[in-house]
Protein backbone atom coordinates (compact mmCIF):
# COMPACT_ATOMS: atom_id res chain seq x y z
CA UNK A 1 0.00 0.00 0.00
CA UNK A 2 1.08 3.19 -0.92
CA UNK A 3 1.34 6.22 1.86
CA UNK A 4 -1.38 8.44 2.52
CA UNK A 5 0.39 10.82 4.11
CA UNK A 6 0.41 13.80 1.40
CA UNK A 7 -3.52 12.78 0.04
CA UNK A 8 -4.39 13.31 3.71
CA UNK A 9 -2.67 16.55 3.89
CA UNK A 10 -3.76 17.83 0.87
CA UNK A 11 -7.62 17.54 1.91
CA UNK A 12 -8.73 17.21 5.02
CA UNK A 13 -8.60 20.23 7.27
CA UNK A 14 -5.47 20.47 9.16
CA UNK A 15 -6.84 20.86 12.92
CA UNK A 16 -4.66 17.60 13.49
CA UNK A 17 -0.54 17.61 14.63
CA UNK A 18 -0.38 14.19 13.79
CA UNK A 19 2.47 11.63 14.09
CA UNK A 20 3.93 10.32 10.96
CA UNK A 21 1.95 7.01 11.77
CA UNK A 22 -0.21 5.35 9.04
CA UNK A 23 -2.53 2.58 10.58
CA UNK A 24 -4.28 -0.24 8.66
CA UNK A 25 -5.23 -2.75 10.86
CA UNK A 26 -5.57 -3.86 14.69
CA UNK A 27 -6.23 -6.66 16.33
CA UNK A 28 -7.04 -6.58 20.34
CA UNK A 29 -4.12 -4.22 21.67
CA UNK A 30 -2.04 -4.61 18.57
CA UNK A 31 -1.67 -2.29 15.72
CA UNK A 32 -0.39 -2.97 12.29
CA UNK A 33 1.07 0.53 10.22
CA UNK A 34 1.29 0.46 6.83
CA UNK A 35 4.78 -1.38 6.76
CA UNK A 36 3.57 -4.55 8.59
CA UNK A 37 5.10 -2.79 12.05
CA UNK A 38 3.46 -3.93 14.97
CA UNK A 39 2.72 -1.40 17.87
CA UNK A 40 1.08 -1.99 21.63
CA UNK A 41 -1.59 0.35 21.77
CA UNK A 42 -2.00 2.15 25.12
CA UNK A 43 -3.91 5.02 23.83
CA UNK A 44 -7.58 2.83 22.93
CA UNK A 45 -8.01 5.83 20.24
CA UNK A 46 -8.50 8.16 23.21
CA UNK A 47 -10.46 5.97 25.12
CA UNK A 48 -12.71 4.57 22.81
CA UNK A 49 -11.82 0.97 21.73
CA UNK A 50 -12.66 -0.62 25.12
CA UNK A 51 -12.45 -4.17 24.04
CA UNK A 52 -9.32 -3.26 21.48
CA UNK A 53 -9.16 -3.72 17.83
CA UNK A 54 -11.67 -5.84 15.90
CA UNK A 55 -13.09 -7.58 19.13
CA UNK A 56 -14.75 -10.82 17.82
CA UNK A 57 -18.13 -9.77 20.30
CA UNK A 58 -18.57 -6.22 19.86
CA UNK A 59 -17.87 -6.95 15.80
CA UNK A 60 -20.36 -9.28 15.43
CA UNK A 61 -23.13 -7.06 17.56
CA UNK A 62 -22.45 -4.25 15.16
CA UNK A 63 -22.29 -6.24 11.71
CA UNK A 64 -25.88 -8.03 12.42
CA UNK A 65 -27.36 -5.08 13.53
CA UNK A 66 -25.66 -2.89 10.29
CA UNK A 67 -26.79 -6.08 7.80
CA UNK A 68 -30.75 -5.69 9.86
CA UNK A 69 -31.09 -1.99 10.17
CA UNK A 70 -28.34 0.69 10.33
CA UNK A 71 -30.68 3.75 10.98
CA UNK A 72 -34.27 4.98 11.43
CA UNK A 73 -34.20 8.31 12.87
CA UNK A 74 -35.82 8.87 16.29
CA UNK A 75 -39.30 9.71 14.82
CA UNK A 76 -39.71 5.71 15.41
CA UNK A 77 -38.97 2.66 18.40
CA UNK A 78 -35.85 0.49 17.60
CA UNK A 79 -35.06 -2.36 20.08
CA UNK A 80 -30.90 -1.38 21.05
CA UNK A 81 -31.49 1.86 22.03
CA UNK A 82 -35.01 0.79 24.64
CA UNK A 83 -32.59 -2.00 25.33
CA UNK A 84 -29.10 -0.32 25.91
CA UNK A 85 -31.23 2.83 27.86
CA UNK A 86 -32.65 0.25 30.46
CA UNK A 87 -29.29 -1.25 30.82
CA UNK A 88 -27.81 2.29 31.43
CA UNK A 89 -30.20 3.36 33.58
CA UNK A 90 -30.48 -0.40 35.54
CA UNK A 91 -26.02 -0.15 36.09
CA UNK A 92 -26.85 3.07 37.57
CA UNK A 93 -30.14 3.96 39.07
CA UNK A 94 -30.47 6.69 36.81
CA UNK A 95 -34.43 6.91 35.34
CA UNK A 96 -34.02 8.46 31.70
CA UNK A 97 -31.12 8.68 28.76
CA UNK A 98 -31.13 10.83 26.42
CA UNK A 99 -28.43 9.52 23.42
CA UNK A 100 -26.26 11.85 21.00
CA UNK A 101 -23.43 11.32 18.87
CA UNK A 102 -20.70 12.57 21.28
CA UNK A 103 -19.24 13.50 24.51
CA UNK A 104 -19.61 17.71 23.37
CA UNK A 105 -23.35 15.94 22.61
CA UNK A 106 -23.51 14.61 25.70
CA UNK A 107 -22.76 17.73 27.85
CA UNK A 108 -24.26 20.25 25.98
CA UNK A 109 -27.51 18.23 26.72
CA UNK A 110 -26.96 17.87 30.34
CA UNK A 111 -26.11 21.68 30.63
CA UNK A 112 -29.66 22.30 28.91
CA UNK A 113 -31.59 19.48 31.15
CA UNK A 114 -30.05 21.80 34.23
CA UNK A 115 -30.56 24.88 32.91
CA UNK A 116 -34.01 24.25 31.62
CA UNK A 117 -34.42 22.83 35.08
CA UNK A 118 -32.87 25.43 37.59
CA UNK A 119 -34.92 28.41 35.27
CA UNK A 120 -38.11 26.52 36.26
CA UNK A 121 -37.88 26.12 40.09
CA UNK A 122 -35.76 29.29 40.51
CA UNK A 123 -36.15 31.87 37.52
CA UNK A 124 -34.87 32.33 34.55
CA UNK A 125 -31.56 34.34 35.71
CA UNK A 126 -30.40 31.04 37.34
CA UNK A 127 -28.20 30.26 33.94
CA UNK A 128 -24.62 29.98 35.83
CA UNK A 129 -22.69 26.88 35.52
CA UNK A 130 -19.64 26.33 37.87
CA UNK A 131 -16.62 24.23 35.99
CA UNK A 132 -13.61 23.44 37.39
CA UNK A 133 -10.48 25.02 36.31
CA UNK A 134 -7.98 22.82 34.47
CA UNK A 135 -11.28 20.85 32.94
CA UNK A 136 -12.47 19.71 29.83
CA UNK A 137 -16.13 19.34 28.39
CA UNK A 138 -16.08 19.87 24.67
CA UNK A 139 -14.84 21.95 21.45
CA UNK A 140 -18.22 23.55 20.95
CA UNK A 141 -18.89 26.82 21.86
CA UNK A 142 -20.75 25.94 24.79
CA UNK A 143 -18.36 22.98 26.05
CA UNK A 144 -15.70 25.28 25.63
CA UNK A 145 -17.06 27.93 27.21
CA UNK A 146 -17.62 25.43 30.04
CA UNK A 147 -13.84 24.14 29.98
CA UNK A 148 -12.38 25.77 32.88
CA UNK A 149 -8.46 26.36 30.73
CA UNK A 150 -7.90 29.69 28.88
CA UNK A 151 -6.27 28.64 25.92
CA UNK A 152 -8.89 26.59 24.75
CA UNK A 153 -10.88 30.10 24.42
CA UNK A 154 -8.55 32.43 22.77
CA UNK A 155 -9.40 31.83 19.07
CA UNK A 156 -13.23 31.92 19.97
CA UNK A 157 -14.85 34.26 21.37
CA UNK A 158 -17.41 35.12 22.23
CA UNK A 159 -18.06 32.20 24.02
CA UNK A 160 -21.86 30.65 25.11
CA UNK A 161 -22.20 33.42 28.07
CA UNK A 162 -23.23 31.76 31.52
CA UNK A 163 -20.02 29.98 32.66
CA UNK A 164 -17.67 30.43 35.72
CA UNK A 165 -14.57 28.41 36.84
CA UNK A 166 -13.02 27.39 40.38
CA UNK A 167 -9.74 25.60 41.58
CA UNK A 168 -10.44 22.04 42.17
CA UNK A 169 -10.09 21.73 45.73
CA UNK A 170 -11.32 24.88 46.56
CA UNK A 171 -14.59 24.24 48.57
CA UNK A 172 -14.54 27.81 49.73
CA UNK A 173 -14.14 29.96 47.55
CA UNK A 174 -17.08 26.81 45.47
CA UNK A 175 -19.68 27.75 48.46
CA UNK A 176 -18.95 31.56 48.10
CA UNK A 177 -19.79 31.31 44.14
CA UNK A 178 -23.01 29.35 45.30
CA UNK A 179 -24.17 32.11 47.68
CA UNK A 180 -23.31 34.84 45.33
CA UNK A 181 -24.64 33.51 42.11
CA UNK A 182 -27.54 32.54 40.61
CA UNK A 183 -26.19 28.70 39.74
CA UNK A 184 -27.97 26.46 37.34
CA UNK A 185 -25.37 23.52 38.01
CA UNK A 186 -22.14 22.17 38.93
CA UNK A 187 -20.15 20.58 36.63
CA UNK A 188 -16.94 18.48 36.67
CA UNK A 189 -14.85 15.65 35.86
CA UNK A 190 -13.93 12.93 38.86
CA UNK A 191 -10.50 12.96 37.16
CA UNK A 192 -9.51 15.76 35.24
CA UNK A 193 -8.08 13.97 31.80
CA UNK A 194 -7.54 16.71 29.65
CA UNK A 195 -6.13 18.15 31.77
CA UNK A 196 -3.56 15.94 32.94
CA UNK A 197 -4.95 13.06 34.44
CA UNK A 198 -5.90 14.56 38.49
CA UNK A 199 -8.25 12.81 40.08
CA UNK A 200 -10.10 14.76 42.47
CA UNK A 201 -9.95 13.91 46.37
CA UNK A 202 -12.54 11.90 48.15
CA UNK A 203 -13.17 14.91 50.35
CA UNK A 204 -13.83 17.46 47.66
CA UNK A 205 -16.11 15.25 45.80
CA UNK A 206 -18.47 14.44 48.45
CA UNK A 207 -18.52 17.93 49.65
CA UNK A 208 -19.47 19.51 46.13
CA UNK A 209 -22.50 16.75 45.96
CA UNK A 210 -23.51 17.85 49.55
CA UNK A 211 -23.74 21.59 48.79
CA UNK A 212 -25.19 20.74 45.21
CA UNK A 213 -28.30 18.64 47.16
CA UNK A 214 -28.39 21.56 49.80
CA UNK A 215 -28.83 24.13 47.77
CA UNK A 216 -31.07 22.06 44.75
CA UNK A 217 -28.21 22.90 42.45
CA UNK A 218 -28.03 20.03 39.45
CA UNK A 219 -24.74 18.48 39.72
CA UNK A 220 -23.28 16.84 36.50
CA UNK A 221 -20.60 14.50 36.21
CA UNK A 222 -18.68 14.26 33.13
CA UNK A 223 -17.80 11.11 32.10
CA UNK A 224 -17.16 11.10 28.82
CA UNK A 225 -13.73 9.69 29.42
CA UNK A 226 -13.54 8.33 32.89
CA UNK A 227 -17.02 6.48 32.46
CA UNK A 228 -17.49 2.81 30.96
CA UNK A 229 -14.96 0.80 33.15
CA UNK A 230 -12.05 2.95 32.45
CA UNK A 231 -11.44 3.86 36.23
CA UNK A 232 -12.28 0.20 37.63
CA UNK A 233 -16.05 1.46 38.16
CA UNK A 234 -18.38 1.22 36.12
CA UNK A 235 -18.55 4.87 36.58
CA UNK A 236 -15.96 7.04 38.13
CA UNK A 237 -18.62 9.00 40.31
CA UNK A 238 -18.93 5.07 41.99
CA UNK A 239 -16.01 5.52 43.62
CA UNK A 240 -17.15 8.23 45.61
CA UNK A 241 -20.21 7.12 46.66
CA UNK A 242 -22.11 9.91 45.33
CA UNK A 243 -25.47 10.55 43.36
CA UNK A 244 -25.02 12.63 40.42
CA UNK A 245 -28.18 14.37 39.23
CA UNK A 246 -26.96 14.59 35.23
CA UNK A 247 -24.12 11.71 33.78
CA UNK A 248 -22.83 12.44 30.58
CA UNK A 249 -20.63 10.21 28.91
CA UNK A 250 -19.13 8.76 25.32
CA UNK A 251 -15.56 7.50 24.13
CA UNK A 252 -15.33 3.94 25.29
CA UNK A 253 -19.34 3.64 25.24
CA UNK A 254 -19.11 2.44 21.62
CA UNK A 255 -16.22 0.26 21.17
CA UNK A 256 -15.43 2.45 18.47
CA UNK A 257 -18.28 3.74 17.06
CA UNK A 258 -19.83 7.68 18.34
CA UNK A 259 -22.27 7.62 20.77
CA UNK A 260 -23.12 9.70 23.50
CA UNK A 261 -25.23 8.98 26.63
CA UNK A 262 -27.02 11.74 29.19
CA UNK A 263 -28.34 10.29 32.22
CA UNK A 264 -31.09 11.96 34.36
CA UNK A 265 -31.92 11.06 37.67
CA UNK A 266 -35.69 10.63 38.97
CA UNK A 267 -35.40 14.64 39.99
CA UNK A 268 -33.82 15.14 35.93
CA UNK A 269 -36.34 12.34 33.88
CA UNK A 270 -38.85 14.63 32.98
CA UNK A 271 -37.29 18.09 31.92
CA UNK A 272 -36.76 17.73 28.50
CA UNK A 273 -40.14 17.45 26.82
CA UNK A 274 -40.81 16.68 23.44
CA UNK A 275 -38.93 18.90 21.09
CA UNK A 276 -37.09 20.08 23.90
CA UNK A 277 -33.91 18.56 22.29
CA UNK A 278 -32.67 16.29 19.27
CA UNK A 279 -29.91 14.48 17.72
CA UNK A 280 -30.77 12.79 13.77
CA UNK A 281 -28.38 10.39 14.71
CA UNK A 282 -28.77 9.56 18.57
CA UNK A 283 -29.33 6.03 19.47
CA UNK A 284 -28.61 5.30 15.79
CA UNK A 285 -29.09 1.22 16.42
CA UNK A 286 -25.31 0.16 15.10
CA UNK A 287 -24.41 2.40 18.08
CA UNK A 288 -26.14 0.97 20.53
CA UNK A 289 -25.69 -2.56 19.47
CA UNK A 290 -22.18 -1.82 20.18
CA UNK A 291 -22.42 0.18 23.56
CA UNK A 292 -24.24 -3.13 24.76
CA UNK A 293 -21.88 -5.62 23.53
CA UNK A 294 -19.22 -3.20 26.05
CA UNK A 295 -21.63 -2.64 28.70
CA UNK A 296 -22.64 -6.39 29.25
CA UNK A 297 -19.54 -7.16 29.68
CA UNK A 298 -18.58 -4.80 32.39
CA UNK A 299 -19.45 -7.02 35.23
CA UNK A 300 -18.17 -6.72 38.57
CA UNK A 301 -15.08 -9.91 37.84
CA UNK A 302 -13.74 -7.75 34.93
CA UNK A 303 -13.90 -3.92 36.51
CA UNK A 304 -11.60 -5.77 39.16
CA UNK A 305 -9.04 -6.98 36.39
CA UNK A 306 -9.29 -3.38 35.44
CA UNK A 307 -8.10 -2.62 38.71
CA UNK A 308 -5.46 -5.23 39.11
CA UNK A 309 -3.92 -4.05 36.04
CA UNK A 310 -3.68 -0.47 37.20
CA UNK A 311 -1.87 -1.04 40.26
CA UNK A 312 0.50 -2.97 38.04
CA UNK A 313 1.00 -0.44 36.05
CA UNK A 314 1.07 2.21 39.00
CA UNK A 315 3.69 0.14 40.82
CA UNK A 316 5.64 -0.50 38.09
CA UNK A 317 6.53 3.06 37.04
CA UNK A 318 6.30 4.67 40.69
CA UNK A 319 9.59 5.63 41.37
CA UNK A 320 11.11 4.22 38.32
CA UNK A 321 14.62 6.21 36.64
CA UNK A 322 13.13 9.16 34.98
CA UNK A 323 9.71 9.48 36.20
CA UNK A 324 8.91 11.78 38.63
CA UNK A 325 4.91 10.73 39.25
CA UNK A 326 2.11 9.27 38.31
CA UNK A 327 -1.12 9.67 38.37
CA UNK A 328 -5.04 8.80 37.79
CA UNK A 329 -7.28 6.14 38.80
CA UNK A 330 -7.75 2.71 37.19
CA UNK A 331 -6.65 2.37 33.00
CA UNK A 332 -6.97 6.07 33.05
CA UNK A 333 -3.31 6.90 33.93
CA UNK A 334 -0.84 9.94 33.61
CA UNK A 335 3.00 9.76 34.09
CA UNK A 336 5.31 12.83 34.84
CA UNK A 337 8.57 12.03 33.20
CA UNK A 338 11.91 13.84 33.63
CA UNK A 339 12.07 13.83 29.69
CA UNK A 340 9.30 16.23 27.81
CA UNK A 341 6.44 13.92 27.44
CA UNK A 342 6.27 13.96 23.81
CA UNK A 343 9.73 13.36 23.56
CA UNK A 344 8.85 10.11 25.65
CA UNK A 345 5.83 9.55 23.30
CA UNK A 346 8.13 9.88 20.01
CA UNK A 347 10.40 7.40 21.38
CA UNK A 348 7.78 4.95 22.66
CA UNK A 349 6.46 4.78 19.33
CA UNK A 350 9.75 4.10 17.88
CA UNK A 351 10.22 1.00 19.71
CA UNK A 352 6.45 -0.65 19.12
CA UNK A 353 4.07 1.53 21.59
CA UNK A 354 1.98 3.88 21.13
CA UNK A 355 1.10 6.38 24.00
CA UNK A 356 -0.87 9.63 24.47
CA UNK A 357 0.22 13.12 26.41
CA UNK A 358 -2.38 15.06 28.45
CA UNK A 359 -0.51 18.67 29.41
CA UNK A 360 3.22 17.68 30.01
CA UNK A 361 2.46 14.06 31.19
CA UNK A 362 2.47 10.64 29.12
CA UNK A 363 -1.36 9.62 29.02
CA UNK A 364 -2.24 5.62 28.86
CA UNK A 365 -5.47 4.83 28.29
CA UNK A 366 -4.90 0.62 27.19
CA UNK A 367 -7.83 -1.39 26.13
CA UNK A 368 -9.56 -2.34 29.32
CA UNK A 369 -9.26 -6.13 28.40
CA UNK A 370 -5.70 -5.89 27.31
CA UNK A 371 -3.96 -8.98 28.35
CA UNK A 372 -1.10 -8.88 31.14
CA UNK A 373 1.33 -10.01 29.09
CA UNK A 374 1.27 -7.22 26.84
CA UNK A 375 0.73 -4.94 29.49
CA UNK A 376 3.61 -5.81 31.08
CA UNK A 377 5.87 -5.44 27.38
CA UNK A 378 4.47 -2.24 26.95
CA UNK A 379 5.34 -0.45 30.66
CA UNK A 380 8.84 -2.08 30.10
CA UNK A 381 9.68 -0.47 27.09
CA UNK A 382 8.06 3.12 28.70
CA UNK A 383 10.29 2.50 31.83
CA UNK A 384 13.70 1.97 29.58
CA UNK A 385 12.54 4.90 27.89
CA UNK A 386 12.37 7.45 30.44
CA UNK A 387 15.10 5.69 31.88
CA UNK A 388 17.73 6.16 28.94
């Protein structure tokens, strides 16, 4: 095959730095480029391939459903999105889902459920939605305007109006905003990926749910990356022990395919009414025939494999020559090298695996089912990296 390279270049927008990698084929965790090398694949296409590359289940979910019927529009019923809604909302207690095509989708609809909600039971200047700084949510104007880091904004403003950012960590100065503002929500990510892989404490968590149920303030969780077994939960929020009013989530959902999921709880179910919101494409049934082939398969055995593998990893490069910390929570994992991180990522890839940066950390995000073995290759060849 010949490269692709310079017909790529030539016309599709260049929004992308990308690596001089050309990919043609996976199988589980391994990646083939276009001259038969083999790479480990620690970066799951940013969290999306769950199950790896061309997973014998989640393939054959999606190819019977695609060969049965690939689309209907949600003018009509189709049985994988009633089924993969109740599954959602049975995993999680939540009551209603609302499905999109991504995780932007995902949170703009949860910021209008609050909204929408908060301008009901407490007026229509109660628009204000409290981010985190150092977060993510999105690239469109209103998921950036929630993302709590500066130079994400630069290039587009003006912004969706309506959005205010605090430290993580910084329950003050959070309860101040609160009793100051007008706040239609509170929004955040358990760990902050984007933004270089922080998970929050245990103690600021559960005290931003118990001023959000005080004070009848929606609080959304963004899961768009952490969610779908990628922390060793099911859902990140899990391992908190909290009850989120809003979940929004996408990447790993699919397998591989876009889909985005908004959860409501019983207090959430019934503020969008019909023609509230839309998507042509939500629930699309492929979709969903994949997201159930993942979520099925999330049981409580293979969340704790998850975990195993994490403290492997997280013992493993702890302390190791040239790495100064790491970070995260389950396969969603973020390593502070002495070496710039894409310096480490460059090299990686030279020697057969491919890794992701978040900020100035080396991001893994591995197939959640990746086996040991490989596992094990991979953080070897990272440690004698950042070693060298």
């Amino acid at each position: 095959m010949d490269s692709f390279i310079a017909q790529d270049q030539t016309y599709v927008a260049g929004t992308y730095a990308r690596f001089p990698l050309e990919l043609v084929s996976g199988t589980g965790s391994v990646v083939t480029d276009i001259h038969g090398k083999e790479y480990i694949d620690l970066g799951s296409g940013i969290g999306v391939t769950s199950f790896g590359f061309a997973d014998k289940e989640w393939t054959a979910a999606v190819t019977a459903q695609a060969s049965t019927l690939q689309h209907t529009s949600n003018l009509y019923y189709t049985k994988p999105c009633a089924d993969l809604a109740q599954t959602l909302c049975e995993r999680t207690g939540m009551k209603k889902v609302f499905f999109s095509n991504s995780g932007a989708e995902a949170n703009e609809c949860a910021i209008k459920v609050a909204r929408k909600y908060s301008a009901e039971t407490k007026g229509a200047d109660c628009y204000t939605v409290i981010t985190l700084k150092n977060s993510f949510h999105g690239r469109t104007l209103t998921t950036l305007a929630a993302t709590g880091q500066d130079h994400f904004h630069q290039l587009f403003n003006p912004l969706t109006p309506g959005f205010v950012h605090v430290d993580a960590e910084d329950l003050e100065t959070l309860n101040k905003m609160v009793a100051d503002i007008p706040t239609a929500a509170i929004m955040l990510e358990c760990v902050q990926g984007e933004g270089g892989v922080i998970a929050l404490s245990r103690e600021f968590i559960i005290g931003v749910a118990a001023l959000a149920k005080e004070n009848d303030i929606p609080l959304i969780i963004d899961e768009v990356q952490t969610g779908n077994g990628r922390t060793g939960e099911l859902y990140a929020y899990m391992h908190y022990g909290i009850e989120p009013d809003i979940v929004s989530t996408a990447k790993g959902l699919g397998g591989g395919l876009p889909i985005g999921a908004t959860l409501m709880n019983e207090k959430m179910q019934n503020v969008l009414g019909a023609g509230d919101h839309g998507s042509t494409y939500g629930a699309n049934p492929v979709c969903c025939a994949g997201a159930l082939s993942v979520i099925n398969r999330l049981d409580d055995a293979f969340l704790a494999e998850v975990t195993a593998k994490s403290q492997y990893v997280f013992d493993a490069l702890t302390n190791a020559d040239g790495i100064e910390s790491v970070s995260g929570l389950g396969l969603m994992i973020g390593i502070k090298t002495v070496k710039p991180a894409k310096e480490v990522v460059t090299a990686c890839m030279e020697k057969g695996v491919i890794c992701l940066t978040a900020k100035d950390k080396v991001r893994l995000l591995p197939a959640l089912n990746i086996p040991t073995e490989t596992l094990k290759k991979a953080v070897e060849i990272i440690k004698t990296v950042c070693a060298e």
